[in-house]
N, C-alpha and C. Protein backbone atom coordinates (compact mmCIF):
# COMPACT_ATOMS: atom_id res chain seq x y z
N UNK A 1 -39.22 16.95 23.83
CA UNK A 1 -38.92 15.78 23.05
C UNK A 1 -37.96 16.14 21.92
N UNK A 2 -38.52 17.01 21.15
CA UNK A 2 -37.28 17.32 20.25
C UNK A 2 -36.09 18.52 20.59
N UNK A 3 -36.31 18.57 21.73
CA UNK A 3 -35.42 19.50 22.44
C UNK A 3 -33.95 18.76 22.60
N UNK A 4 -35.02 17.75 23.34
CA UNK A 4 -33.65 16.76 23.32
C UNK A 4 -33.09 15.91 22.98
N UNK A 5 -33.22 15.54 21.38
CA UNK A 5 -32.90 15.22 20.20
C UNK A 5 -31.54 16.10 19.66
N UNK A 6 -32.19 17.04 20.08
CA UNK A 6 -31.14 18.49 19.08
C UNK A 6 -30.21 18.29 20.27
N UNK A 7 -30.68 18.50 21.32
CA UNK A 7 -29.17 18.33 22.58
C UNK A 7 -28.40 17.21 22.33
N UNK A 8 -28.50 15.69 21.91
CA UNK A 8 -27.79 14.75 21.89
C UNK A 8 -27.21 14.49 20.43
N UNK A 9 -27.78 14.86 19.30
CA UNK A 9 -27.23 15.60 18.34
C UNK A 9 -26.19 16.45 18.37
N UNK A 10 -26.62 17.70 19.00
CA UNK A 10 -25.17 18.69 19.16
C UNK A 10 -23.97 17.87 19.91
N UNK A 11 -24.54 17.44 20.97
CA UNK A 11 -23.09 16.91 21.63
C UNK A 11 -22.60 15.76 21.00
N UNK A 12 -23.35 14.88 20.72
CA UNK A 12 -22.77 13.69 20.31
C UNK A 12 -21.86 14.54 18.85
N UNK A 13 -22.25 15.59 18.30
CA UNK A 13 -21.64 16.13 16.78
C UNK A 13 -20.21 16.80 17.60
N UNK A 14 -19.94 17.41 18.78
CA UNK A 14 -19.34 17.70 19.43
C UNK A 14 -18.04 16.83 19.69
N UNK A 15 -18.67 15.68 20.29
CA UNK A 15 -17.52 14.61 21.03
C UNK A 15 -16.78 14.40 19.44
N UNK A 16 -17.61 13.83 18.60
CA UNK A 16 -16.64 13.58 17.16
C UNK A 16 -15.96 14.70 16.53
N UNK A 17 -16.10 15.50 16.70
CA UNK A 17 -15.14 17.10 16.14
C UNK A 17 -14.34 16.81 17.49
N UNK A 18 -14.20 16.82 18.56
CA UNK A 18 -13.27 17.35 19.32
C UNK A 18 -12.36 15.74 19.09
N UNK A 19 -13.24 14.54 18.55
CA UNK A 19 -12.02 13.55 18.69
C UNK A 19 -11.24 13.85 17.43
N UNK A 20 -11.63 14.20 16.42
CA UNK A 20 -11.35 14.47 15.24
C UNK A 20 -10.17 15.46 15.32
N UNK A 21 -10.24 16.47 16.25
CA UNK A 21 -9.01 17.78 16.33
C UNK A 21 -8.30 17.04 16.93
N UNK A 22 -8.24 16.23 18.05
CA UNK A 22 -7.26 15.16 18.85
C UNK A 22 -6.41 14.39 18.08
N UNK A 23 -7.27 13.97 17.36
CA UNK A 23 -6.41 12.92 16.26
C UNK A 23 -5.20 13.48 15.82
N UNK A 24 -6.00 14.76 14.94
CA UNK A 24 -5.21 15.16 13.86
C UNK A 24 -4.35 16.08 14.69
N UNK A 25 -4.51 16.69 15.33
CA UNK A 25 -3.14 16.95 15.94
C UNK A 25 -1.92 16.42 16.97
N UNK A 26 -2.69 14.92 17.18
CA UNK A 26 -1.90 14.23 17.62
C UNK A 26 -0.48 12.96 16.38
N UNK A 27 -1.51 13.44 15.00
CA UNK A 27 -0.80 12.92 13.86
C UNK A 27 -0.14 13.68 13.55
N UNK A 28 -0.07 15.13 13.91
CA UNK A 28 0.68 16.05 13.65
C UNK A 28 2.08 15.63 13.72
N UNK A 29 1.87 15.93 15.46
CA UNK A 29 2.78 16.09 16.18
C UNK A 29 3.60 14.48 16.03
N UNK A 30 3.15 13.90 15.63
CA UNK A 30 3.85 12.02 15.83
C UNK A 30 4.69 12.99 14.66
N UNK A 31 3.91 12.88 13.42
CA UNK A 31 5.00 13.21 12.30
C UNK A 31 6.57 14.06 12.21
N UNK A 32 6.26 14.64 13.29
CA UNK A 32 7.29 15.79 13.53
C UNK A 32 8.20 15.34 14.58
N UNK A 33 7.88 14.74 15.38
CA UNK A 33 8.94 13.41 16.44
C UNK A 33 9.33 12.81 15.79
N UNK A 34 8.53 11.95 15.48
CA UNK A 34 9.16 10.63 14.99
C UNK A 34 9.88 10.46 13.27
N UNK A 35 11.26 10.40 13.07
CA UNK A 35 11.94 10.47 12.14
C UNK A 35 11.44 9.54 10.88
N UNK A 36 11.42 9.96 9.99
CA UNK A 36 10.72 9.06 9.01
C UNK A 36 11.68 8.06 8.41
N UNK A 37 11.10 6.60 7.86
CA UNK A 37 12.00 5.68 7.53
C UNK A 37 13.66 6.20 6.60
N UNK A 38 13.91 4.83 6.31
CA UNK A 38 15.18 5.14 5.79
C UNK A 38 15.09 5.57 4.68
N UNK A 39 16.16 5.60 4.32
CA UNK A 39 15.97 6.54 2.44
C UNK A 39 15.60 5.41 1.80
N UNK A 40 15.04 5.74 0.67
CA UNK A 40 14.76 4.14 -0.43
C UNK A 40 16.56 3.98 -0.73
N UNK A 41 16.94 2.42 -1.41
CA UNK A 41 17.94 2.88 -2.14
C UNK A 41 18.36 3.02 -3.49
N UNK A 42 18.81 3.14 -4.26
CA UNK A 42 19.37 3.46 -5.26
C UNK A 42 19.13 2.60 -6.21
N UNK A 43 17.98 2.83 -7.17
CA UNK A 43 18.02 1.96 -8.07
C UNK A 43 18.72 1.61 -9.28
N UNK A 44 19.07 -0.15 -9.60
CA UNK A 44 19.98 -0.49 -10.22
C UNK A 44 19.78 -0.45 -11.86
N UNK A 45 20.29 0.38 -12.70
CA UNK A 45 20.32 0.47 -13.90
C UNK A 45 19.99 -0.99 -14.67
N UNK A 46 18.73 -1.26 -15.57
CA UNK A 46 18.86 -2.23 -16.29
C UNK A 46 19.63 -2.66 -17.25
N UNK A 47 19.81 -4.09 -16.95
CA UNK A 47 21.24 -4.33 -18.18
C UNK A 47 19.80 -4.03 -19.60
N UNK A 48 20.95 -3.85 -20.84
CA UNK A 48 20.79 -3.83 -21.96
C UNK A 48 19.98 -5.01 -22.61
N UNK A 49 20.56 -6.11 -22.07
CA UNK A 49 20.14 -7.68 -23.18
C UNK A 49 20.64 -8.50 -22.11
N UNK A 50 19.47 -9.33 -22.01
CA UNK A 50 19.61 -10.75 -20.94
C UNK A 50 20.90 -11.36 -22.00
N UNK A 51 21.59 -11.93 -21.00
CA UNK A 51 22.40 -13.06 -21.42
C UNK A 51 21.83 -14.18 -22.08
N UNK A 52 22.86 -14.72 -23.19
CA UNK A 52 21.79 -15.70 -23.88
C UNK A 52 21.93 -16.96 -23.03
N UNK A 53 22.37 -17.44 -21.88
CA UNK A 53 22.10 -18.84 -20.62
C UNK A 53 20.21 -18.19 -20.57
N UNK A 54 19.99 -17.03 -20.40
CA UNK A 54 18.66 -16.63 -19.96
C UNK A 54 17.59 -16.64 -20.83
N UNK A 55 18.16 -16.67 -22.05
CA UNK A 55 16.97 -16.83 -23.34
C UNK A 55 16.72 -18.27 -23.14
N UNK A 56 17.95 -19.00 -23.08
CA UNK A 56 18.05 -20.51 -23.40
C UNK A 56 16.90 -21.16 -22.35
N UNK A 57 16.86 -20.93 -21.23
CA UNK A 57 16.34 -21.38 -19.71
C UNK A 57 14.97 -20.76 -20.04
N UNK A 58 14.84 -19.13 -20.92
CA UNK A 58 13.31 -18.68 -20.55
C UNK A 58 12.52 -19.44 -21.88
N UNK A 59 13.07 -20.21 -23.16
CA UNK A 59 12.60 -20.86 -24.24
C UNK A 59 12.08 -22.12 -23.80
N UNK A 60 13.29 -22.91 -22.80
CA UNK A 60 12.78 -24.57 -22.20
C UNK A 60 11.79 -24.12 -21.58
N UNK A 61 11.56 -23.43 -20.77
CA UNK A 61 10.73 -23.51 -19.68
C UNK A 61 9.22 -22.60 -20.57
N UNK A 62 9.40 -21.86 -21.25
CA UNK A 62 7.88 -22.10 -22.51
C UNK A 62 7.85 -23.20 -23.33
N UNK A 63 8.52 -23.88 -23.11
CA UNK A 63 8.03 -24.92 -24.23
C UNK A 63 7.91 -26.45 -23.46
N UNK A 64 7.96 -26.19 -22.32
CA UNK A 64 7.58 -27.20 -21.15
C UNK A 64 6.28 -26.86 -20.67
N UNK A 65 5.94 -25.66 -20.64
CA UNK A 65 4.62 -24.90 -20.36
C UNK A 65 3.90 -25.42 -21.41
N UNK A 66 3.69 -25.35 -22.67
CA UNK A 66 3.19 -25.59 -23.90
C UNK A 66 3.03 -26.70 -23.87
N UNK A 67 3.92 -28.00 -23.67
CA UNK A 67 3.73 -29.04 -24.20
C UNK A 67 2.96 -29.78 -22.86
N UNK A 68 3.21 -29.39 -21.46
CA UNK A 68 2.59 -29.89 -20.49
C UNK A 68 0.92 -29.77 -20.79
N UNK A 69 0.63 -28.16 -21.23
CA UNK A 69 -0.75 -27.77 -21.42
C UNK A 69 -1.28 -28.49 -22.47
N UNK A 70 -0.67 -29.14 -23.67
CA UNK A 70 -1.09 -29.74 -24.44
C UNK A 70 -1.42 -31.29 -24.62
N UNK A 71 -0.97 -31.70 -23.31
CA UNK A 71 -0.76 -32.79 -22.66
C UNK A 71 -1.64 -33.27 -21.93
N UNK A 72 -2.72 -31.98 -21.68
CA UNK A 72 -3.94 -32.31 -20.59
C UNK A 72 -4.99 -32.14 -21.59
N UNK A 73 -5.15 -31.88 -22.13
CA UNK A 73 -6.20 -31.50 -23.05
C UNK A 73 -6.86 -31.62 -24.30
């Protein structure tokens, strides 16, 4: 009875190690075929200072936020 406990134990601990070496050396080997994506590209330097069209547009649109919220409540 507990003989064969320990037998289906070992093997069943077996089948998962041997899928486990499968895997991983089948992730190996993908990695080493298969070429890895493209390069990232080149990121674009931030400007200095938004343009003031962009202050103007980001002020209306808080103070449309504000007055809408104040509007419900």
């Amino acid at each position: 009875m507990i003989g064969d406990g320990l037998l289906l134990m070992v093997l069943g601990m077996g089948v998962v190690l041997t899928f486990l070496c499968l895997l991983f050396g089948l992730t190996t080997l993908m990695g080493k075929v298969v070429p890895a994506g493209p390069a990232p590209a080149p990121k674009r330097a931030p400007s200095s200072r938004p343009s003031s069209s962009d202050d103007a547009t980001l002020v209306a649109v808080i103070s449309a936020a504000i007055a809408a919220h104040r509007a419900r409540g």
